[in-house]
PDB file of N, CA and C in Angstrom:
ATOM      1  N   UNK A   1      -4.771 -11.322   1.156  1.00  0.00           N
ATOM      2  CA  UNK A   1      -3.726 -12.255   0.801  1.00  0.00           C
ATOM      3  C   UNK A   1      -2.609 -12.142   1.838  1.00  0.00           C
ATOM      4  N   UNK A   2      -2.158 -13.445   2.464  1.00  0.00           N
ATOM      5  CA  UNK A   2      -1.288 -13.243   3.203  1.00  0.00           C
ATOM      6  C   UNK A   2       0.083 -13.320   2.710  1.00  0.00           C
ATOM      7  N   UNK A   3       1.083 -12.692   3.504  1.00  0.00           N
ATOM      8  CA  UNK A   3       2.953 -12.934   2.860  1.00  0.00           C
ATOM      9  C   UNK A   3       3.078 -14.434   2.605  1.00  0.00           C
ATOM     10  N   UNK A   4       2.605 -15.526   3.564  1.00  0.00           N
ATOM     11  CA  UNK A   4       3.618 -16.751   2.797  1.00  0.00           C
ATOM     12  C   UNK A   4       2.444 -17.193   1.648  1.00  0.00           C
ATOM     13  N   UNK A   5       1.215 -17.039   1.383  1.00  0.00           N
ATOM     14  CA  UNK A   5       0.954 -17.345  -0.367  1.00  0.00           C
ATOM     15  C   UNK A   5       1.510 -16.506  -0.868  1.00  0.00           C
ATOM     16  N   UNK A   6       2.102 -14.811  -0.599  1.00  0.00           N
ATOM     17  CA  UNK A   6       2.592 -14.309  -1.768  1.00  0.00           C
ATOM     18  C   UNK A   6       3.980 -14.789  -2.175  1.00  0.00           C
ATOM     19  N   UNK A   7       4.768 -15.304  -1.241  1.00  0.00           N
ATOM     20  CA  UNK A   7       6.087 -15.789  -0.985  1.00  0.00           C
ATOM     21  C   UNK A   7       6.033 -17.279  -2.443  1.00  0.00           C
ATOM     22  N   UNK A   8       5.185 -17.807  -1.975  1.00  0.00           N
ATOM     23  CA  UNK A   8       5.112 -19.324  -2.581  1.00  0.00           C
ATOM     24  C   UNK A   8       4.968 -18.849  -3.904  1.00  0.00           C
ATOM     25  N   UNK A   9       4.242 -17.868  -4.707  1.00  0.00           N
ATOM     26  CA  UNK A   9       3.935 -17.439  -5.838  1.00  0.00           C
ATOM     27  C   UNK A   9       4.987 -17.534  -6.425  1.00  0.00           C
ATOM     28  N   UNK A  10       5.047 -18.133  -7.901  1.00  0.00           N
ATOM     29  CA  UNK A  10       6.510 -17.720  -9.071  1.00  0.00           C
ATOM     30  C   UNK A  10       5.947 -16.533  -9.336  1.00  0.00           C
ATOM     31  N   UNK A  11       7.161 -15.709 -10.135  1.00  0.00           N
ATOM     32  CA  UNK A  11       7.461 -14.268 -10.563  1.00  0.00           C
ATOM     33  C   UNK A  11       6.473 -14.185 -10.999  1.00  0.00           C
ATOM     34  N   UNK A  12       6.510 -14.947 -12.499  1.00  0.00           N
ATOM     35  CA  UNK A  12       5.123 -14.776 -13.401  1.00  0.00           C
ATOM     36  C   UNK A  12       3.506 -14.428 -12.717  1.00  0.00           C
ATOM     37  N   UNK A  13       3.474 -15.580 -11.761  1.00  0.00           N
ATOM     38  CA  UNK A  13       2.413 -15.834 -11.012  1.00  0.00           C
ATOM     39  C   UNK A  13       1.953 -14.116 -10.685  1.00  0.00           C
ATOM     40  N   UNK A  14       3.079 -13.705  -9.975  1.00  0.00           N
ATOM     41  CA  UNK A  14       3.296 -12.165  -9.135  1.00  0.00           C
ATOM     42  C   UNK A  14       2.782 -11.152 -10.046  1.00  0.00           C
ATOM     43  N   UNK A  15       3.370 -11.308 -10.745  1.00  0.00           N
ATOM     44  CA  UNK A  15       3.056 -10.447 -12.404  1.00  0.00           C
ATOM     45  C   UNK A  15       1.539 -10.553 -12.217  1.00  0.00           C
ATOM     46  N   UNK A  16       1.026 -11.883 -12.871  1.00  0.00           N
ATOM     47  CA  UNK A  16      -0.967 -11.780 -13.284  1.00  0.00           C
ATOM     48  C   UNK A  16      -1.462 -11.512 -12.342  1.00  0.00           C
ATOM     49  N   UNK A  17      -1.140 -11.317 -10.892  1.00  0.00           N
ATOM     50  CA  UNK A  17      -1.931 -11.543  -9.684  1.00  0.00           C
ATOM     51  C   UNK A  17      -1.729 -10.146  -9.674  1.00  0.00           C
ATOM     52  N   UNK A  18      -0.867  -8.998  -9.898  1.00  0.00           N
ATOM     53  CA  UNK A  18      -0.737  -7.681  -9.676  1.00  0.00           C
ATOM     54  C   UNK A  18      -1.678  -7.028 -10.817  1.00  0.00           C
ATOM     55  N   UNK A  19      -1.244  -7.399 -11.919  1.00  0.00           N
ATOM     56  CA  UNK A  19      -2.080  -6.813 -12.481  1.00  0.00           C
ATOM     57  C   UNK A  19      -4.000  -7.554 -12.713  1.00  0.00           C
ATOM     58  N   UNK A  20      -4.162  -8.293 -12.109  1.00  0.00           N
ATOM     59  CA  UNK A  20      -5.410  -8.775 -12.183  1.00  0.00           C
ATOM     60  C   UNK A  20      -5.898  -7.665 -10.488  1.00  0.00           C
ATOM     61  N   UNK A  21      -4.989  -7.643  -9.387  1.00  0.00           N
ATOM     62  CA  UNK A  21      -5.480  -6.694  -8.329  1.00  0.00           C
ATOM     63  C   UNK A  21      -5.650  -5.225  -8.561  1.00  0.00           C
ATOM     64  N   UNK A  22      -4.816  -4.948  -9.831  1.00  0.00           N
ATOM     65  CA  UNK A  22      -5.076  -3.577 -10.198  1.00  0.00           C
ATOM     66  C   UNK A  22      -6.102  -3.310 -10.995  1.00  0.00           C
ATOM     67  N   UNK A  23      -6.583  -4.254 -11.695  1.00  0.00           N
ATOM     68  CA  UNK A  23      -7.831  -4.379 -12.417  1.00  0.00           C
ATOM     69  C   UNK A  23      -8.985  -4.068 -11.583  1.00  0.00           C
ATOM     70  N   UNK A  24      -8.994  -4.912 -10.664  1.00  0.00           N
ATOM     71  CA  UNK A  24     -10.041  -5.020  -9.401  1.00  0.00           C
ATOM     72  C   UNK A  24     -10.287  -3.492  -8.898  1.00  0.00           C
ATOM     73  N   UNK A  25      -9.027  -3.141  -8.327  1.00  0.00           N
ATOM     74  CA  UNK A  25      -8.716  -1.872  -7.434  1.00  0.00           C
ATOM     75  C   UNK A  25      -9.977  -1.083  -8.213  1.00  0.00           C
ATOM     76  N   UNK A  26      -9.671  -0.767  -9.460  1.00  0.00           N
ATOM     77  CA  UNK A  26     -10.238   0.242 -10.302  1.00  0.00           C
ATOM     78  C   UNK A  26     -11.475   0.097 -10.909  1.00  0.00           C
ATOM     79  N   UNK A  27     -11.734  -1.260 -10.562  1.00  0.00           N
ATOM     80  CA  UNK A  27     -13.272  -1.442 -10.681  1.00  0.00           C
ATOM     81  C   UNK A  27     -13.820  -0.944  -9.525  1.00  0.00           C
ATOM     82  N   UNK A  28     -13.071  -1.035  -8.462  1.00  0.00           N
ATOM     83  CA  UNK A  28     -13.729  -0.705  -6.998  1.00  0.00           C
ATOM     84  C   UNK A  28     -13.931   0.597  -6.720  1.00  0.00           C
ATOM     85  N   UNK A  29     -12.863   1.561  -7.438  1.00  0.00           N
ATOM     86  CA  UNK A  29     -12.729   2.335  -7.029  1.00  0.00           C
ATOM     87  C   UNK A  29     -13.816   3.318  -7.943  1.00  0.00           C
ATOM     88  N   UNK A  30     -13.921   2.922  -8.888  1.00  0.00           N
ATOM     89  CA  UNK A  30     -15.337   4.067 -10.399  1.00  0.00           C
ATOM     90  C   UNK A  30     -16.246   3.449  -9.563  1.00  0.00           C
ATOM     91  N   UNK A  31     -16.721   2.384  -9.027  1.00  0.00           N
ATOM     92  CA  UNK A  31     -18.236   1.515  -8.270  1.00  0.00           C
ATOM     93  C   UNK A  31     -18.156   2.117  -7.176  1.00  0.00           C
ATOM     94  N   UNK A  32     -17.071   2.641  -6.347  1.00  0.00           N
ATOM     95  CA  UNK A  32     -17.443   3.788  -4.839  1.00  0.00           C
ATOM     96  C   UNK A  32     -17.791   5.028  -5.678  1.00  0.00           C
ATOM     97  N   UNK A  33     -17.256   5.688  -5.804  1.00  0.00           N
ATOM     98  CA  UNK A  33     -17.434   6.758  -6.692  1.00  0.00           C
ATOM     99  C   UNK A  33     -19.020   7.038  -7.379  1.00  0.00           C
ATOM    100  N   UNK A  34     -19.469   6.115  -7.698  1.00  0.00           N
ATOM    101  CA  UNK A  34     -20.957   5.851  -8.437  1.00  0.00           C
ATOM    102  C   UNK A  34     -22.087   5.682  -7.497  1.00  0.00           C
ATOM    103  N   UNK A  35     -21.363   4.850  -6.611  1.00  0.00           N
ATOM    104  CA  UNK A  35     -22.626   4.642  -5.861  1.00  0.00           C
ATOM    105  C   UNK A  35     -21.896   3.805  -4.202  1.00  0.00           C
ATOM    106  N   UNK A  36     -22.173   4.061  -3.358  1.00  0.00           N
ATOM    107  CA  UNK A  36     -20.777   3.948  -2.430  1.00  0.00           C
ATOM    108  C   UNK A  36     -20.950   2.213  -2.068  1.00  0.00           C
ATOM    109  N   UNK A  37     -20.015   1.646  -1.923  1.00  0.00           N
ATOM    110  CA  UNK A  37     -20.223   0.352  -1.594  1.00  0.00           C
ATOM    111  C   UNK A  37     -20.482  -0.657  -0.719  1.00  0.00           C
ATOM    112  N   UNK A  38     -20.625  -1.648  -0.445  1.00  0.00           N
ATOM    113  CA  UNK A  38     -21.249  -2.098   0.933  1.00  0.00           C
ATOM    114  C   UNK A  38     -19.740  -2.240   2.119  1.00  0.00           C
ATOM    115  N   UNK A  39     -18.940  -2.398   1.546  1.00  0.00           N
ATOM    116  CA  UNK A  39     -17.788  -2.274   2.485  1.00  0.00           C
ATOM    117  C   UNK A  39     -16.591  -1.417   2.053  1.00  0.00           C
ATOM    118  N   UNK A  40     -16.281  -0.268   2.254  1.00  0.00           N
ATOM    119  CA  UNK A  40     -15.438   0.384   2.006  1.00  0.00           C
ATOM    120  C   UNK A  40     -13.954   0.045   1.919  1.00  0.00           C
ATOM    121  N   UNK A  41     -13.659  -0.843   3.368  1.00  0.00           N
ATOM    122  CA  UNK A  41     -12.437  -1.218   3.747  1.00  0.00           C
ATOM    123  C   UNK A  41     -11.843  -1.980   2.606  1.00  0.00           C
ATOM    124  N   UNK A  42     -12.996  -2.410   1.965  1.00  0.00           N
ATOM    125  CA  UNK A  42     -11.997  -3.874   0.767  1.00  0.00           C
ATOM    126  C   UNK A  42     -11.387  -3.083   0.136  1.00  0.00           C
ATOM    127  N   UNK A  43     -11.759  -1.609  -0.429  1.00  0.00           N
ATOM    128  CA  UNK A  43     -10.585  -0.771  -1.308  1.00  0.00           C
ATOM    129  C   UNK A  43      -9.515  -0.728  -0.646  1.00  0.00           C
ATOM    130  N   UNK A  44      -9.186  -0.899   0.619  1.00  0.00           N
ATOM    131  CA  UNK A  44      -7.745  -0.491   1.475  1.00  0.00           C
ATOM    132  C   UNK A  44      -7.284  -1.702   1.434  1.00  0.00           C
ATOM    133  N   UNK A  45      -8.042  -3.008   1.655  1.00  0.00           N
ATOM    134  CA  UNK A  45      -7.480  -4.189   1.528  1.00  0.00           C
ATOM    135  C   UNK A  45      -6.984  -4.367   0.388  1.00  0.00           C
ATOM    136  N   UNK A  46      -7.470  -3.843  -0.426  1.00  0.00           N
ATOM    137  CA  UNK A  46      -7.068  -4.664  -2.079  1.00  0.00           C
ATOM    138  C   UNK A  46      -5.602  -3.653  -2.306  1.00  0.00           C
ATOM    139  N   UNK A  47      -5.944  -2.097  -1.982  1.00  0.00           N
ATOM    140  CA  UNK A  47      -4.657  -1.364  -2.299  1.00  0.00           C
ATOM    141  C   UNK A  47      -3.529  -1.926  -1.353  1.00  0.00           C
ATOM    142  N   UNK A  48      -3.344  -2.160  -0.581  1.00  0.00           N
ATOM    143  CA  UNK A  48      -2.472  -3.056   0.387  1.00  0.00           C
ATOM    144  C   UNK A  48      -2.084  -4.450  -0.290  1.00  0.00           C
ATOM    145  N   UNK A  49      -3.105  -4.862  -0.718  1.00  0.00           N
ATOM    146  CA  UNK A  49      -2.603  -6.622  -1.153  1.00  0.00           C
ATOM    147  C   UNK A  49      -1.780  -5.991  -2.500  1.00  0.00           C
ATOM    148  N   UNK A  50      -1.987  -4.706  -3.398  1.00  0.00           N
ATOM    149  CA  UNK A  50      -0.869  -4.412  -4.561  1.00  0.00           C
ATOM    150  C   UNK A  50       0.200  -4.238  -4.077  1.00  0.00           C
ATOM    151  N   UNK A  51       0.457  -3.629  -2.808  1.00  0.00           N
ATOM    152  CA  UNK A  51       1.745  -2.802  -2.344  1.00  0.00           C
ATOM    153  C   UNK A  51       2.253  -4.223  -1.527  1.00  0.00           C
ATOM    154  N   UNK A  52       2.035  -4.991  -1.261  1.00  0.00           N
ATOM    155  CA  UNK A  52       2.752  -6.298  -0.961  1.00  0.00           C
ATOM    156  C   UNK A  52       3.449  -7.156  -2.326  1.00  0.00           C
ATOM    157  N   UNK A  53       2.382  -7.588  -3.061  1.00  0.00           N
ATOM    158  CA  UNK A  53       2.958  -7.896  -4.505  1.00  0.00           C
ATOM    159  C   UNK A  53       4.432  -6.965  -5.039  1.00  0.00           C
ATOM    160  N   UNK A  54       3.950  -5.804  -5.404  1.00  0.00           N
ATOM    161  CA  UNK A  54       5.309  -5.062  -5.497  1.00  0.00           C
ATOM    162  C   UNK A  54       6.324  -5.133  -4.654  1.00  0.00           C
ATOM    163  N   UNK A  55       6.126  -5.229  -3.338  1.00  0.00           N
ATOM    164  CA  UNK A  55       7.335  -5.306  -2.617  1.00  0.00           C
ATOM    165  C   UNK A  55       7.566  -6.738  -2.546  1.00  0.00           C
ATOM    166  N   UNK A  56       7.316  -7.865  -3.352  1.00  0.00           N
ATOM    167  CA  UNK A  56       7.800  -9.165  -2.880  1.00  0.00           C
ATOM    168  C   UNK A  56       8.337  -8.685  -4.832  1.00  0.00           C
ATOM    169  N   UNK A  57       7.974  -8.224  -5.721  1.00  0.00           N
ATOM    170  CA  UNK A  57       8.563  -8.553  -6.850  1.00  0.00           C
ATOM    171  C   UNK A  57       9.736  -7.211  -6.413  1.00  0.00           C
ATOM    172  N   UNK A  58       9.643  -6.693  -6.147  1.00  0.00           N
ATOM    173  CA  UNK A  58      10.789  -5.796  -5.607  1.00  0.00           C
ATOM    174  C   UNK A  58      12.052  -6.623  -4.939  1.00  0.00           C
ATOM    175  N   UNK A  59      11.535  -7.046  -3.654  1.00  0.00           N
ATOM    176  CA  UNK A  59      12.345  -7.749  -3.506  1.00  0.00           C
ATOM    177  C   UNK A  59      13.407  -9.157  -4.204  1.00  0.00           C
ATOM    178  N   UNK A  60      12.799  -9.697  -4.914  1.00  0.00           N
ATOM    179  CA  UNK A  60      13.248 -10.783  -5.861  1.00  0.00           C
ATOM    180  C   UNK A  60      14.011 -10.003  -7.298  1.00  0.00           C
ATOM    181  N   UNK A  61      13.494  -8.907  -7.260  1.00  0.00           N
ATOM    182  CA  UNK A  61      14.486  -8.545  -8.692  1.00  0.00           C
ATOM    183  C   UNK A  61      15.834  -8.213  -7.673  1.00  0.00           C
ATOM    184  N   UNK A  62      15.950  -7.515  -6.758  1.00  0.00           N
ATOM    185  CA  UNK A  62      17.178  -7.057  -6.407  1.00  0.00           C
ATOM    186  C   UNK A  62      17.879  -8.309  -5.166  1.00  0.00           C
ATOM    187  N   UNK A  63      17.331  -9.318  -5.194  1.00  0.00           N
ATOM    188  CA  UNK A  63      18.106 -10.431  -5.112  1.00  0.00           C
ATOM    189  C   UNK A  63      18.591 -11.256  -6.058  1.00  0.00           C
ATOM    190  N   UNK A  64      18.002 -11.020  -7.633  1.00  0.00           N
ATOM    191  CA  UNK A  64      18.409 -11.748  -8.546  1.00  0.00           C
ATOM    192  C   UNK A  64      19.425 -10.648  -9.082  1.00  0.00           C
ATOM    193  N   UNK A  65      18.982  -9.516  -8.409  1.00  0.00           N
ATOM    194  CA  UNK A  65      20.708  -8.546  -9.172  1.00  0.00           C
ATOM    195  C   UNK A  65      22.011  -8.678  -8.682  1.00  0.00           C
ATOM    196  N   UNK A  66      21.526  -9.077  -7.316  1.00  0.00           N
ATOM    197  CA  UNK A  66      22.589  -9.037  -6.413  1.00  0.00           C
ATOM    198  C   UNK A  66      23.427 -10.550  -6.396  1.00  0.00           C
ATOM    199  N   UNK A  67      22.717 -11.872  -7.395  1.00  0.00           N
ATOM    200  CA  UNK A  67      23.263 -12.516  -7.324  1.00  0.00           C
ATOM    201  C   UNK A  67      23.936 -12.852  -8.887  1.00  0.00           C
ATOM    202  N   UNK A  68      23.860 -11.857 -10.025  1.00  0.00           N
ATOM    203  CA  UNK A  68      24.428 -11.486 -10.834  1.00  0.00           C
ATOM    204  C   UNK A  68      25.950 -11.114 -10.816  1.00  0.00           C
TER     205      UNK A  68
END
């Protein structure tokens, strides 16, 4: 996932899409574990595409604080 679809995303949006990637993550991650998978890298991709989500909902809460 690149920054400007995560950008375009509403909050909410940010929300199901994080926790639907953390869902994933952890399917990926018991399915390496079990039996190793055909591409390893997608676990780094997918843990990366969470840590973007958080830092774009990161960012938007403390611009909506700051404009409080």
């Amino acid at each position: 996932m690149k920054k400007e679809d995560i950008k375009e995303l509403t909050t909410d949006e940010l929300k199901l899409r994080l926790a639907e990637e953390k869902n994933l993550y952890v399917k990926m991650k018991m399915n390496h574990a079990v039996s190793p998978i055909e591409n390893p890298m997608k676990i780094r991709a997918t843990r990366r595409g969470i840590a973007m989500l958080h830092t774009e909902l990161t960012k938007r809460a403390k611009a909506d604080q700051k404009n409080k």
